[in-house]
Protein backbone atom coordinates (compact mmCIF):
# COMPACT_ATOMS: atom_id res chain seq x y z
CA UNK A 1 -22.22 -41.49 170.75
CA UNK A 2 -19.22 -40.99 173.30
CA UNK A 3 -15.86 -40.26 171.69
CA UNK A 4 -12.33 -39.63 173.18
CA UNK A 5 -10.86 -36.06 172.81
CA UNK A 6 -8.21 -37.84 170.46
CA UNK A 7 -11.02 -39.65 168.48
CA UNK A 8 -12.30 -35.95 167.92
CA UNK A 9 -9.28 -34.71 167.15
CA UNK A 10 -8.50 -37.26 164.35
CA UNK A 11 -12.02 -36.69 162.97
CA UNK A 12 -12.59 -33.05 162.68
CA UNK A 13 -8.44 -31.99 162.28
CA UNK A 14 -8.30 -29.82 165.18
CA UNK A 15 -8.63 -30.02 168.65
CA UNK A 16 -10.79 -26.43 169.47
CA UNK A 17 -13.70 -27.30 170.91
CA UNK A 18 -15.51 -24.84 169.54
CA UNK A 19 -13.99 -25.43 166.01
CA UNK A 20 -15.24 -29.46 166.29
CA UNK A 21 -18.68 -27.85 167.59
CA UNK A 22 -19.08 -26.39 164.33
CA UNK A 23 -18.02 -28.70 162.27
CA UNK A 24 -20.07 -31.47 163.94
CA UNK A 25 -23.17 -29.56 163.68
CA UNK A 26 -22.45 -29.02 160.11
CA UNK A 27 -22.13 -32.59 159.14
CA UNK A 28 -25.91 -33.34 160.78
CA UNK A 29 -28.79 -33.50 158.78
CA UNK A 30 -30.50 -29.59 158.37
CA UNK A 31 -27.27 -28.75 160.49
CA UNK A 32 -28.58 -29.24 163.77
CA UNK A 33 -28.53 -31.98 166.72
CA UNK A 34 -30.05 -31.89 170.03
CA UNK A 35 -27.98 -30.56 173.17
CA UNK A 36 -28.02 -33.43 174.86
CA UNK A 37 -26.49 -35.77 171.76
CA UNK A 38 -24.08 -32.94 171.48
CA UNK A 39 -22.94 -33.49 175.29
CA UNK A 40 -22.84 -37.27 174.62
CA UNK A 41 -20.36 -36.55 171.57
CA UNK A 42 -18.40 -33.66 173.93
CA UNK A 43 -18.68 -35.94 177.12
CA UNK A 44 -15.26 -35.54 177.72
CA UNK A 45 -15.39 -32.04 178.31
CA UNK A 46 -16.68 -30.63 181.96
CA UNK A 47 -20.19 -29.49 181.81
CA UNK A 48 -18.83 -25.72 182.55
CA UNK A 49 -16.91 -25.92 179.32
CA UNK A 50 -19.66 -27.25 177.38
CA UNK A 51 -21.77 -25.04 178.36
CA UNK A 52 -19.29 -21.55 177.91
CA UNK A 53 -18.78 -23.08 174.67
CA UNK A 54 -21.89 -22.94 173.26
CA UNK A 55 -22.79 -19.74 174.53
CA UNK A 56 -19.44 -18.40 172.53
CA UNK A 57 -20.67 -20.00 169.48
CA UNK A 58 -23.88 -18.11 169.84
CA UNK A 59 -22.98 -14.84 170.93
CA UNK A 60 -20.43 -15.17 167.31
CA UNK A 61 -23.54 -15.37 165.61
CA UNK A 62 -22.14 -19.44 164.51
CA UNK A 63 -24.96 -20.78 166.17
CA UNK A 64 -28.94 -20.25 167.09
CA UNK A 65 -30.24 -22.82 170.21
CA UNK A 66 -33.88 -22.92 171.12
CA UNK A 67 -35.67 -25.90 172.96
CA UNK A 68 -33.18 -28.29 173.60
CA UNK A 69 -31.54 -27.86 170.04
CA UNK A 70 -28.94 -26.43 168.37
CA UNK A 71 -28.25 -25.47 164.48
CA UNK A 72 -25.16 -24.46 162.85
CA UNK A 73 -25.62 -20.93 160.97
CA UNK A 74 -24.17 -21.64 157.65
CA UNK A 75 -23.68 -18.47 156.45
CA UNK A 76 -21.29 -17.77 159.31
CA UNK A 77 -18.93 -20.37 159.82
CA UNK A 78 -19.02 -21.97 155.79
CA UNK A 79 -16.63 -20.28 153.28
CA UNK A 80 -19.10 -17.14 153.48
CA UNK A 81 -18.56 -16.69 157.28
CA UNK A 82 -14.77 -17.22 156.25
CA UNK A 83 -14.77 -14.77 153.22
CA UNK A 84 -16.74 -12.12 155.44
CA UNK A 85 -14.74 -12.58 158.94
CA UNK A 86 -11.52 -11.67 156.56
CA UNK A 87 -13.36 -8.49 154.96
CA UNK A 88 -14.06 -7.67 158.47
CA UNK A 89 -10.42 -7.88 159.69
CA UNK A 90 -9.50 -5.61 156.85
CA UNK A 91 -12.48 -3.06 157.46
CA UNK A 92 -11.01 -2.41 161.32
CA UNK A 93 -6.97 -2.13 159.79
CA UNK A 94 -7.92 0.48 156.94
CA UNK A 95 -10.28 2.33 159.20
CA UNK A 96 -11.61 3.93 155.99
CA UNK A 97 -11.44 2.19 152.64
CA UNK A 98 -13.44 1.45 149.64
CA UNK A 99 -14.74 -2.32 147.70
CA UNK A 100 -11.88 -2.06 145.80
CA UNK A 101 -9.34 -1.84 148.90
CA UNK A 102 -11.00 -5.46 150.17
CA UNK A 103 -11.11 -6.90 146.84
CA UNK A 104 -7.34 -6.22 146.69
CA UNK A 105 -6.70 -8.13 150.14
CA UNK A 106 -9.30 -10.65 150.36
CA UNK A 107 -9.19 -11.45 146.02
CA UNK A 108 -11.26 -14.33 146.31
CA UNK A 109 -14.39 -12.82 147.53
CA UNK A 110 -16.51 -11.28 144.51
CA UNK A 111 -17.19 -7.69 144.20
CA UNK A 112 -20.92 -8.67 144.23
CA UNK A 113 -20.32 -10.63 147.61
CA UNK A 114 -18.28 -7.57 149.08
CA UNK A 115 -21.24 -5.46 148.05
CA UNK A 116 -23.84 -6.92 149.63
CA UNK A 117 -21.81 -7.77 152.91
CA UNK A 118 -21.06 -3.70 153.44
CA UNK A 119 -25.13 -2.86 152.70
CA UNK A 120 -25.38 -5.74 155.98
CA UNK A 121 -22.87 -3.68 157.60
CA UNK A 122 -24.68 -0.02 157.10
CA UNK A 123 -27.93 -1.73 158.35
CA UNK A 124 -25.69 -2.86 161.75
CA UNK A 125 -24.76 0.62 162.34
CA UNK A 126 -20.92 -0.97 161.77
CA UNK A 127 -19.69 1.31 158.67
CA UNK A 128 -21.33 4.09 156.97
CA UNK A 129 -20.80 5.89 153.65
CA UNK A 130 -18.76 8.96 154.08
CA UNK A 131 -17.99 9.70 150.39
CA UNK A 132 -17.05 8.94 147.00
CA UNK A 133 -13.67 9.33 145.20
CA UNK A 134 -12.97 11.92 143.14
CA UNK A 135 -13.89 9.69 139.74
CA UNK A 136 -17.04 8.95 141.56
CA UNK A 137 -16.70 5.95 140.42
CA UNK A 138 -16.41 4.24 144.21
CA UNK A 139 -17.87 5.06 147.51
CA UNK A 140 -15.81 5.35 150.62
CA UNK A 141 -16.90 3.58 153.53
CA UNK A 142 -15.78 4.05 157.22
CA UNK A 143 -15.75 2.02 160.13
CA UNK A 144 -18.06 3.63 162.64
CA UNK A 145 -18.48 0.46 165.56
CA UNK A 146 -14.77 -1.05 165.87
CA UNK A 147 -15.37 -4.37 167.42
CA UNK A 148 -12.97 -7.95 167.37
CA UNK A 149 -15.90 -10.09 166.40
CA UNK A 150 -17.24 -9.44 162.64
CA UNK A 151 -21.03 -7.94 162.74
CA UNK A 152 -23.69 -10.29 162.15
CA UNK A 153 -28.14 -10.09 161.28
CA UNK A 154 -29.79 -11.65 164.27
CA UNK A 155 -30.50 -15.13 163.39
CA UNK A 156 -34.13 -15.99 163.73
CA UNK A 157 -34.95 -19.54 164.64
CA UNK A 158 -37.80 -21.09 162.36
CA UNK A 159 -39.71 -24.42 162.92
CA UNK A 160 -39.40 -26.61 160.25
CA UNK A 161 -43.51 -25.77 159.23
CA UNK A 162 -42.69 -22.45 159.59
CA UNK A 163 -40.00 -22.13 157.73
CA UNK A 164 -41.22 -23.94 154.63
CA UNK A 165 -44.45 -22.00 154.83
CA UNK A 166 -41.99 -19.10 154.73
CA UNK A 167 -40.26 -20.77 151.51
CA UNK A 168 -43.86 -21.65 150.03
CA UNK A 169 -45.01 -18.07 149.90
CA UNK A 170 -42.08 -16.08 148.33
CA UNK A 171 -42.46 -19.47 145.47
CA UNK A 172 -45.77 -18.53 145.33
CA UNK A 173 -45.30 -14.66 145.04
CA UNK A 174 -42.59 -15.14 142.05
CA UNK A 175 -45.38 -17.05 140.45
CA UNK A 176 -48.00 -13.99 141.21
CA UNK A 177 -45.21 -11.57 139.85
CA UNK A 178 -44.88 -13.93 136.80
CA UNK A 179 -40.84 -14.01 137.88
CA UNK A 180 -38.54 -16.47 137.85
CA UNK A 181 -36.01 -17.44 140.66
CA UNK A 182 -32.94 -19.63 141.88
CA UNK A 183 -32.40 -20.57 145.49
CA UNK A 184 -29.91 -17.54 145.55
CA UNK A 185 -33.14 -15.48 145.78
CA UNK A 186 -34.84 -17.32 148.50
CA UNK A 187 -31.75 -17.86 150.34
CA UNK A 188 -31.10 -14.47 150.70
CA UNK A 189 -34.23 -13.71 152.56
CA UNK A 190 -34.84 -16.85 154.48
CA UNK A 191 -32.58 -18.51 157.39
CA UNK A 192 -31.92 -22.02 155.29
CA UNK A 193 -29.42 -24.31 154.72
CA UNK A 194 -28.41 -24.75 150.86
CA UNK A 195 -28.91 -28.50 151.47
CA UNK A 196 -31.99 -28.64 152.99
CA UNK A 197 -33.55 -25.74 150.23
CA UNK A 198 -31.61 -27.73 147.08
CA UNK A 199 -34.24 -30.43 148.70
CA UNK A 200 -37.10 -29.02 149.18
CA UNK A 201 -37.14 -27.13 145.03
CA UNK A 202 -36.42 -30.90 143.70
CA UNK A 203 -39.20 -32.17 145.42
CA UNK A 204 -41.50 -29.61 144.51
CA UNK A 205 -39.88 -29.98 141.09
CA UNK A 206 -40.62 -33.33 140.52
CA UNK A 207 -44.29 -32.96 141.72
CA UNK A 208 -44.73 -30.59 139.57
CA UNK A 209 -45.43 -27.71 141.42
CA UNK A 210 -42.37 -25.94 140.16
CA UNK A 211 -40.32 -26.60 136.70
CA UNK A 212 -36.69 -25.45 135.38
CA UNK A 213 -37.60 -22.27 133.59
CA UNK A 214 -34.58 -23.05 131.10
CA UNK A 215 -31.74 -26.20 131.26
CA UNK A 216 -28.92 -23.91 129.59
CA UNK A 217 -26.82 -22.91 131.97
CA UNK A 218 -23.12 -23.66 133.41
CA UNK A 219 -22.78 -26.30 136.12
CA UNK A 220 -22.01 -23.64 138.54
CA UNK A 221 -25.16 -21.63 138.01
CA UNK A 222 -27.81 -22.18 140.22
CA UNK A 223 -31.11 -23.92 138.10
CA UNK A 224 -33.75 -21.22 137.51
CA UNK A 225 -37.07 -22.19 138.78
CA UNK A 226 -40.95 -21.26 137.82
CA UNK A 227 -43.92 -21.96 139.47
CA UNK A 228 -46.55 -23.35 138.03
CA UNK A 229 -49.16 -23.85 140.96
CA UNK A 230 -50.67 -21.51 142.70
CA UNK A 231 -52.33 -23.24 145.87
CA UNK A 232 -51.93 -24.44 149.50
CA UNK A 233 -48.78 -25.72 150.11
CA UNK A 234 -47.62 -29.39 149.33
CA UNK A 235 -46.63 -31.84 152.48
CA UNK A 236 -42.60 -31.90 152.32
CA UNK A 237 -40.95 -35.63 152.28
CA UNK A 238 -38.38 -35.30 155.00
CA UNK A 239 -34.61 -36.38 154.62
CA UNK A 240 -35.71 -39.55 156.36
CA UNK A 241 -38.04 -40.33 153.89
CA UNK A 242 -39.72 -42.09 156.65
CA UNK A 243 -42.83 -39.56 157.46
CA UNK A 244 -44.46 -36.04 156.02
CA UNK A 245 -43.89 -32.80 157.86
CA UNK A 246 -47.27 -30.97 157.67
């Protein structure tokens, strides 16, 4: 699919390159295209560029390439990525600060998201803990590796089998554990887009290997789920709905 920088322009709303990379990528199926559709779509720009480009994306954590193909890391360039590069920015201007100090600039992000973005941050060696206020009632947190781009976990690339086997088993050890869970819990642990996991729980849902553990809830909440088989995992109906990943 060749198109004209100006056909790319109108499209995505900006004419970065690596800004229309991104947002490509994110409107493909599981987020990811091969390299060489990509160039086709980019074929205006010299191979060097294409090439630097991607490499930028990756080493910003916005991307993960393996074999020929490329997929879009959600969680860093969606509205998290957004939410956590502006946390980030604030972290290196206040040095030393506390949840409270980035809830204050950056209001939209939740204390729980701020939370769990700083216990990421400890476990990259970015920040550390160096106190608590005197109410002890908030830690203080200190900026320990000062760098322009916003730390980021390694991304690891999974195989479609693998990764649903990966899925499969934390399902199945909620249902060991007697617990239920929401794709918030899965998500957390496991490299996935939100579209491609919403897809995979319906499915299993309406075979009946899983079930809504209750239907009262806000349409914001995520659906709580239960399994109720314990067993091999199911064949998964791809997007295509044309043939059965193993």
């Amino acid at each position: 699919m060749n198109m004209s920088r100006e056909d790319r322009s109108n499209l995505f709303g900006t004419s970065n390159i690596l800004d229309q990379m991104k947002l490509f990528l994110m409107s493909q199926p599981r987020h990811m295209a091969d390299e060489s559709y990509m160039r086709s779509v980019f074929s205006d720009v010299s191979s060097g560029m294409f090439l630097s480009s991607l490499i930028a994306l990756e080493t910003r954590g916005s991307i993960v390439r393996q074999g020929g193909a490329v997929r879009a890391v959600e969680e860093n360039i969606g509205i998290r990525g957004q939410l956590s590069d502006s946390l980030w920015k604030v972290a290196r201007m206040e040095k030393v600060f506390t949840i409270k100090v980035l809830s204050d600039y950056v209001p939209e992000a939740s204390r729980a998201f701020i939370r769990e973005l700083l216990q990421d941050w400890i476990s990259l060696g970015a920040i550390k803990k160096t106190g608590v206020l005197k109410d002890r009632r908030s830690n203080i947190f200190t900026v320990v590796k000062d760098s322009p781009i916003r730390p980021k976990k390694e991304v690891v690339w999974h195989r479609p089998s693998d990764l649903v086997d990966g899925i499969w088993r934390m399902v199945q050890d909620f249902g060991r554990r007697g617990e239920a869970f929401t794709s918030l819990d899965i998500s957390a642990k496991v490299g996935v887009s939100k579209r491609y996991l919403a897809d995979l729980l319906r499915q299993w849902r309406r075979e009946g290997y899983i079930e809504a553990a209750t239907d009262k809830r806000r349409c914001t909440d995520p659906v709580v789920y239960r399994c109720v088989y314990m067993g091999a995992r199911p064949n998964v109906e791809t997007r295509s709905r044309m043939r059965r990943e193993a």
